[in-house]
N, C-alpha and C. Protein backbone atom coordinates (compact mmCIF):
# COMPACT_ATOMS: atom_id res chain seq x y z
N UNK A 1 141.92 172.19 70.15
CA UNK A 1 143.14 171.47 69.87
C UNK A 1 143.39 170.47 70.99
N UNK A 2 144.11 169.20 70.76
CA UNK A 2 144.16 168.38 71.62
C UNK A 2 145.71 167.85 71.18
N UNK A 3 146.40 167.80 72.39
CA UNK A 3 147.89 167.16 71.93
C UNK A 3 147.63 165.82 72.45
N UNK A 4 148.31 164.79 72.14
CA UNK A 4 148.32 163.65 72.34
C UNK A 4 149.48 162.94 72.84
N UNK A 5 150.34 163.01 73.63
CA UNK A 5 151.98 162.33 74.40
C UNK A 5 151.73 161.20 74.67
N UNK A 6 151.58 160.35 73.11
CA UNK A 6 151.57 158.73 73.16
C UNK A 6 152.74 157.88 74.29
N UNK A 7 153.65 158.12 74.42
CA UNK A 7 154.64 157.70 75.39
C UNK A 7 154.00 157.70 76.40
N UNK A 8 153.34 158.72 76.99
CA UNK A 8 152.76 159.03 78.70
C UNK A 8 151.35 158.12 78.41
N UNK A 9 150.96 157.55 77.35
CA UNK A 9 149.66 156.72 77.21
C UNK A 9 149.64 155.31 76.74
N UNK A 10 150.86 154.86 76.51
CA UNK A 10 150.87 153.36 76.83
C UNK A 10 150.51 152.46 77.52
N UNK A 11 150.32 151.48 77.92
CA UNK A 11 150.02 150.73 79.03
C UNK A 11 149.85 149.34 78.63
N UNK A 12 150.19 148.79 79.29
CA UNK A 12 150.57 147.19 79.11
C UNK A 12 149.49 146.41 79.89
N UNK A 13 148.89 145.00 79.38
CA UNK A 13 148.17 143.90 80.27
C UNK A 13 148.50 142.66 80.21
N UNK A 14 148.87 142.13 80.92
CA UNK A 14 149.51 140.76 80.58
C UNK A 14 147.76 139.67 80.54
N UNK A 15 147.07 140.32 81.15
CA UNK A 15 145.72 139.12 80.66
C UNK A 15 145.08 139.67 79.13
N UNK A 16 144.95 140.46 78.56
CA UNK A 16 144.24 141.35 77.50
C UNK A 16 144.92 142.67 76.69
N UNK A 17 144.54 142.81 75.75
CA UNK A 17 145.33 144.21 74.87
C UNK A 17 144.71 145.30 75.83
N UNK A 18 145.49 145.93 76.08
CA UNK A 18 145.05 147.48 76.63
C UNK A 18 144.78 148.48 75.76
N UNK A 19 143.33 148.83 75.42
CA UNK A 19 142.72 149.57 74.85
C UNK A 19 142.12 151.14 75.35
N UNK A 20 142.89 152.28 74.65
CA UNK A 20 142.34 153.37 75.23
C UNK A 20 141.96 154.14 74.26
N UNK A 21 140.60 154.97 74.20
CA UNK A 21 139.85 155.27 73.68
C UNK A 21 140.76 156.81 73.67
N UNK A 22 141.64 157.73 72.66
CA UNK A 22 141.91 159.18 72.85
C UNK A 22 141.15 159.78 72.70
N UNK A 23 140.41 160.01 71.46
CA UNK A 23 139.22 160.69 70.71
C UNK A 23 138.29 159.96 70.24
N UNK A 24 137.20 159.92 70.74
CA UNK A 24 135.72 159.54 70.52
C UNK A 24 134.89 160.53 69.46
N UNK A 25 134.94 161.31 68.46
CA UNK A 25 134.16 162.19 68.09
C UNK A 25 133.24 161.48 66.64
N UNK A 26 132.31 162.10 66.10
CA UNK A 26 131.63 161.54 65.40
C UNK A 26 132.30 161.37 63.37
N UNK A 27 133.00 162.47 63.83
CA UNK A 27 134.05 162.56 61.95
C UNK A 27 135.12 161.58 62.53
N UNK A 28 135.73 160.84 63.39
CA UNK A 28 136.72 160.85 63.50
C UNK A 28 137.33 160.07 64.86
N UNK A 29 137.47 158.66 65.08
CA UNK A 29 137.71 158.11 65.86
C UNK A 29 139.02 157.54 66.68
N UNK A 30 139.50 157.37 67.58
CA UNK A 30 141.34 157.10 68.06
C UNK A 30 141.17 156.53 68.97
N UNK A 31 142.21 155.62 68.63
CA UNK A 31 142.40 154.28 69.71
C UNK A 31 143.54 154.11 69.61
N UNK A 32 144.37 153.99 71.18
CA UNK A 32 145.49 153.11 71.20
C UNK A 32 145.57 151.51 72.19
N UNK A 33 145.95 150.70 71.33
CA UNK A 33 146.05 149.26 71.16
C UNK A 33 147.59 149.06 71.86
N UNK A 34 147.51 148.64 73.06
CA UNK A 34 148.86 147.94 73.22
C UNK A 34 148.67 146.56 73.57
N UNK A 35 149.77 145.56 73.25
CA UNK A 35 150.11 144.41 72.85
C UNK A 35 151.13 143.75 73.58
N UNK A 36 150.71 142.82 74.51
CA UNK A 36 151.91 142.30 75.09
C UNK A 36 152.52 141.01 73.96
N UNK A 37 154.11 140.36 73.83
CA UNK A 37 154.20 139.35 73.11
C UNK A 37 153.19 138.50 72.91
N UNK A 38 152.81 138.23 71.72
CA UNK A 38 151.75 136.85 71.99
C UNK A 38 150.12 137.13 72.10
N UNK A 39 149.96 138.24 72.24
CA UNK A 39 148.75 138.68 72.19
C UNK A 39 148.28 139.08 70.46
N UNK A 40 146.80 139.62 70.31
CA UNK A 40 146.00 139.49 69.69
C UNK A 40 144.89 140.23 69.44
N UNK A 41 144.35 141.05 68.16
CA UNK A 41 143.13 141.46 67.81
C UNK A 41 142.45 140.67 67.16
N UNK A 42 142.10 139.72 66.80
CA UNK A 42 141.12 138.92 65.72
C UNK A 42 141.01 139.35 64.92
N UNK A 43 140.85 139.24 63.31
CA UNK A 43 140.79 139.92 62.46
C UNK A 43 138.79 139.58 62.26
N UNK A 44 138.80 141.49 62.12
CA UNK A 44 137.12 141.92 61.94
C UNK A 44 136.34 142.75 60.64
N UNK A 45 135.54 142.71 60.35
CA UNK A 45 135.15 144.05 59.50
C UNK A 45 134.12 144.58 60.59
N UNK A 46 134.54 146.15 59.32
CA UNK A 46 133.61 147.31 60.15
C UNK A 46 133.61 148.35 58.81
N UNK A 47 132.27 148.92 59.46
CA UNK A 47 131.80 149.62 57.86
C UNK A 47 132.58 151.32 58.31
N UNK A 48 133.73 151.39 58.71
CA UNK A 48 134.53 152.58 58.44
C UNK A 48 135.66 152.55 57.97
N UNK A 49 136.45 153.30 57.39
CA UNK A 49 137.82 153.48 56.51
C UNK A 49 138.79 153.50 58.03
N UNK A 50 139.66 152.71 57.78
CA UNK A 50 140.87 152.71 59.03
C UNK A 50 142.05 153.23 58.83
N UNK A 51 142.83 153.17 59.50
CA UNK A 51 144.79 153.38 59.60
C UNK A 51 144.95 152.95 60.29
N UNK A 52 145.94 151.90 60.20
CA UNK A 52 146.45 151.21 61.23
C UNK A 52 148.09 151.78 61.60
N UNK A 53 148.12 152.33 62.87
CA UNK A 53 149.67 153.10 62.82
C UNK A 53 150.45 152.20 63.82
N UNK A 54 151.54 151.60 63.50
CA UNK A 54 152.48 150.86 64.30
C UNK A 54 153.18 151.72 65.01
N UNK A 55 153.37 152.34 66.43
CA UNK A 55 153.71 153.17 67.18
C UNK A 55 155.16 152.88 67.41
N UNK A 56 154.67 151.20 67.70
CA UNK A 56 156.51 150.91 68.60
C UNK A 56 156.22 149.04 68.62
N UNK A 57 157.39 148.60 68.71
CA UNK A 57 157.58 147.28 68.01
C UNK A 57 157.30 147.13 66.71
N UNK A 58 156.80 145.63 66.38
CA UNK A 58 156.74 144.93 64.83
C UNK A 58 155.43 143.61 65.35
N UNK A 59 155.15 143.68 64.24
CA UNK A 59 154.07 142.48 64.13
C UNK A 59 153.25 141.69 63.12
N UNK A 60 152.23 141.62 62.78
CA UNK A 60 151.75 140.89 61.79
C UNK A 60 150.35 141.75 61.53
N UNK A 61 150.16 142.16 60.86
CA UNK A 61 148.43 142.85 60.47
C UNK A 61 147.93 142.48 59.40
N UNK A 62 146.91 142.20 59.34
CA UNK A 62 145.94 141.60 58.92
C UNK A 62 145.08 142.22 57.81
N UNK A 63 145.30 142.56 56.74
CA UNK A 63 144.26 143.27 55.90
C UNK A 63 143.35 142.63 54.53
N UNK A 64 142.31 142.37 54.70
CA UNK A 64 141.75 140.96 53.94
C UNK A 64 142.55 139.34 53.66
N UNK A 65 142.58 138.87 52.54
CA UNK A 65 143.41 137.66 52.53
C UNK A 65 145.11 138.17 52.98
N UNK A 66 145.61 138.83 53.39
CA UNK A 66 146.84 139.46 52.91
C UNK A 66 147.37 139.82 54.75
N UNK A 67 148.53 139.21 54.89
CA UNK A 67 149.42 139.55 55.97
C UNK A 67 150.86 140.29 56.06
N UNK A 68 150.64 141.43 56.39
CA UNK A 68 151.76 142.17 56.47
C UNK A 68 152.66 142.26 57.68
N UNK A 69 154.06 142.03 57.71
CA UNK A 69 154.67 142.01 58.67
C UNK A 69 155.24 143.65 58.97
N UNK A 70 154.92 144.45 60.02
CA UNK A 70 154.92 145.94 59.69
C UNK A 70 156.29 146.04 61.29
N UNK A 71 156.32 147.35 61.24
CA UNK A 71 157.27 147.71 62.31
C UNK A 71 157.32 149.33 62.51
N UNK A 72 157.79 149.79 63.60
CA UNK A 72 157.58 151.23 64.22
C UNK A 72 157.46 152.16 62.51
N UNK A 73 156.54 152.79 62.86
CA UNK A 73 156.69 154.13 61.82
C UNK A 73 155.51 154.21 60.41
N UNK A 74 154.81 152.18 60.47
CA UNK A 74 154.65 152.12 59.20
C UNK A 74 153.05 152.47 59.28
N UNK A 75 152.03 152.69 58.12
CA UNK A 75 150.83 152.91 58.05
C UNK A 75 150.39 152.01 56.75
N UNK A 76 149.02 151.19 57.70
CA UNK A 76 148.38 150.01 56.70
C UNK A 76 146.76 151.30 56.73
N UNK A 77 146.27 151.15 55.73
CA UNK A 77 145.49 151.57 55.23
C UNK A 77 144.23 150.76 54.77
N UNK A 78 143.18 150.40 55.62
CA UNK A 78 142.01 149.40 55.19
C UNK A 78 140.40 150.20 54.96
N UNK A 79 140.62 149.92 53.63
CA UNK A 79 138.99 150.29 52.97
C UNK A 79 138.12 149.45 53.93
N UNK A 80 136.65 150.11 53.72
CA UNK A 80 135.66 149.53 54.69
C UNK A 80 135.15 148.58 54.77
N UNK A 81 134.68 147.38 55.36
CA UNK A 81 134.51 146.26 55.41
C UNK A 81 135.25 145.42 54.59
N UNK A 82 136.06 145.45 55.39
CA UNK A 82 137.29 144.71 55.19
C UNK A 82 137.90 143.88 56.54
N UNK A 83 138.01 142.79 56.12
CA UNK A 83 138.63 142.03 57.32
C UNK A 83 139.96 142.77 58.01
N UNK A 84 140.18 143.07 58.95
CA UNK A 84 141.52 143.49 59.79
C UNK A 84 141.66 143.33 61.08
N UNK A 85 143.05 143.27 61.46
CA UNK A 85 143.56 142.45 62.56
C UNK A 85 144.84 142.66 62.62
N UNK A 86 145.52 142.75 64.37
CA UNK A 86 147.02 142.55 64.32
C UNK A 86 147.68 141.76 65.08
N UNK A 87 148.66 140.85 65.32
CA UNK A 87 149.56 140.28 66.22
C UNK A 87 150.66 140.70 66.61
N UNK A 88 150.95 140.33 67.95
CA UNK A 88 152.13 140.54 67.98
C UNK A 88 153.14 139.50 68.65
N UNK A 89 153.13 138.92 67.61
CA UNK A 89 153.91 137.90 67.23
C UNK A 89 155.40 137.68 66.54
N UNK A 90 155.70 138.56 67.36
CA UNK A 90 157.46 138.49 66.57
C UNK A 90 158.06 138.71 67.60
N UNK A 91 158.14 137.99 69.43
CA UNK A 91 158.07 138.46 70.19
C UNK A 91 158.82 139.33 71.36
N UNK A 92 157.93 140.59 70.96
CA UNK A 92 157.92 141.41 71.49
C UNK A 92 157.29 142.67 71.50
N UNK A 93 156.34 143.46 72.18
CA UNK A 93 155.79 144.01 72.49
C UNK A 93 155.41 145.24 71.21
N UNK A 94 153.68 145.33 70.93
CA UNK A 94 153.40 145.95 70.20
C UNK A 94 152.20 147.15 70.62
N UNK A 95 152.56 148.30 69.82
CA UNK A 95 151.47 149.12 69.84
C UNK A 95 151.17 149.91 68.51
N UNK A 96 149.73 150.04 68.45
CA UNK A 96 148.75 150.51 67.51
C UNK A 96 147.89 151.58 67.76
N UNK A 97 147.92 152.28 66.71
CA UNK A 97 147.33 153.14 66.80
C UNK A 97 146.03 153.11 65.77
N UNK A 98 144.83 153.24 66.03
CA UNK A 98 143.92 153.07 65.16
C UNK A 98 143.09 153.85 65.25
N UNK A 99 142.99 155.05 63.84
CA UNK A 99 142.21 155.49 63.49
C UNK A 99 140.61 155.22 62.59
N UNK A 100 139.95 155.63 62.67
CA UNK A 100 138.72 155.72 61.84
C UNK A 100 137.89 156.52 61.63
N UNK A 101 137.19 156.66 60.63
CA UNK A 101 136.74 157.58 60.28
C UNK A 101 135.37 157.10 59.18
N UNK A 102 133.83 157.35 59.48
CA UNK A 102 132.98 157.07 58.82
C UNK A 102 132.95 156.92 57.24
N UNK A 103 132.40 156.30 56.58
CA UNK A 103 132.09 156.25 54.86
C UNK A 103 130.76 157.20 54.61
N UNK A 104 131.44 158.10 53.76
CA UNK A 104 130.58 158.89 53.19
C UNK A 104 129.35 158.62 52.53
């Protein structure tokens, strides 16, 4: 079992998104994404099923042709190879949580 106290694992960069790797395992991947105003993921594909979890703030995410403006609490859901991406562009400070998980 592993608890996770996202609050105590935030972290901010004013040159780059601060990316921390929670769980690395092979079923099952976790990342938290923090976002200073104005910052940026590029929108990418990747051949695994995602969740994109908005932790805290609001922003813009990216899921194929299609832009969603999301905020604390919400979950975007992207099939695999699929373009995705988030901003945070509404300004003020964003974090993500991103799961993945291989295609069967």
């Amino acid at each position: 079992m592993e608890i996770l106290e996202l609050k105590k694992l935030i972290k901010f960069s004013p040159d780059k998104i601060s990316r921390e790797m929670l769980s690395d395992k092979p079923e099952m991947r976790v990342a938290l994404m923090c976002l200073e105003a104005g910052q940026k993921l590029d929108p990418h594909k990747a051949p695994l099923r995602l969740m994109m979890y908005c932790v805290q703030g609001k922003g813009t995410f990216t899921v194929g042709d299609e832009k969603i403006e999301a905020g604390e609490k919400t979950c975007i859901l992207c099939e695999p190879n699929i373009q995705h991406g988030f901003a945070a562009d509404k300004g003020e400070k964003l974090v993500v949580m991103a799961i993945v998980t291989p295609v069967e």
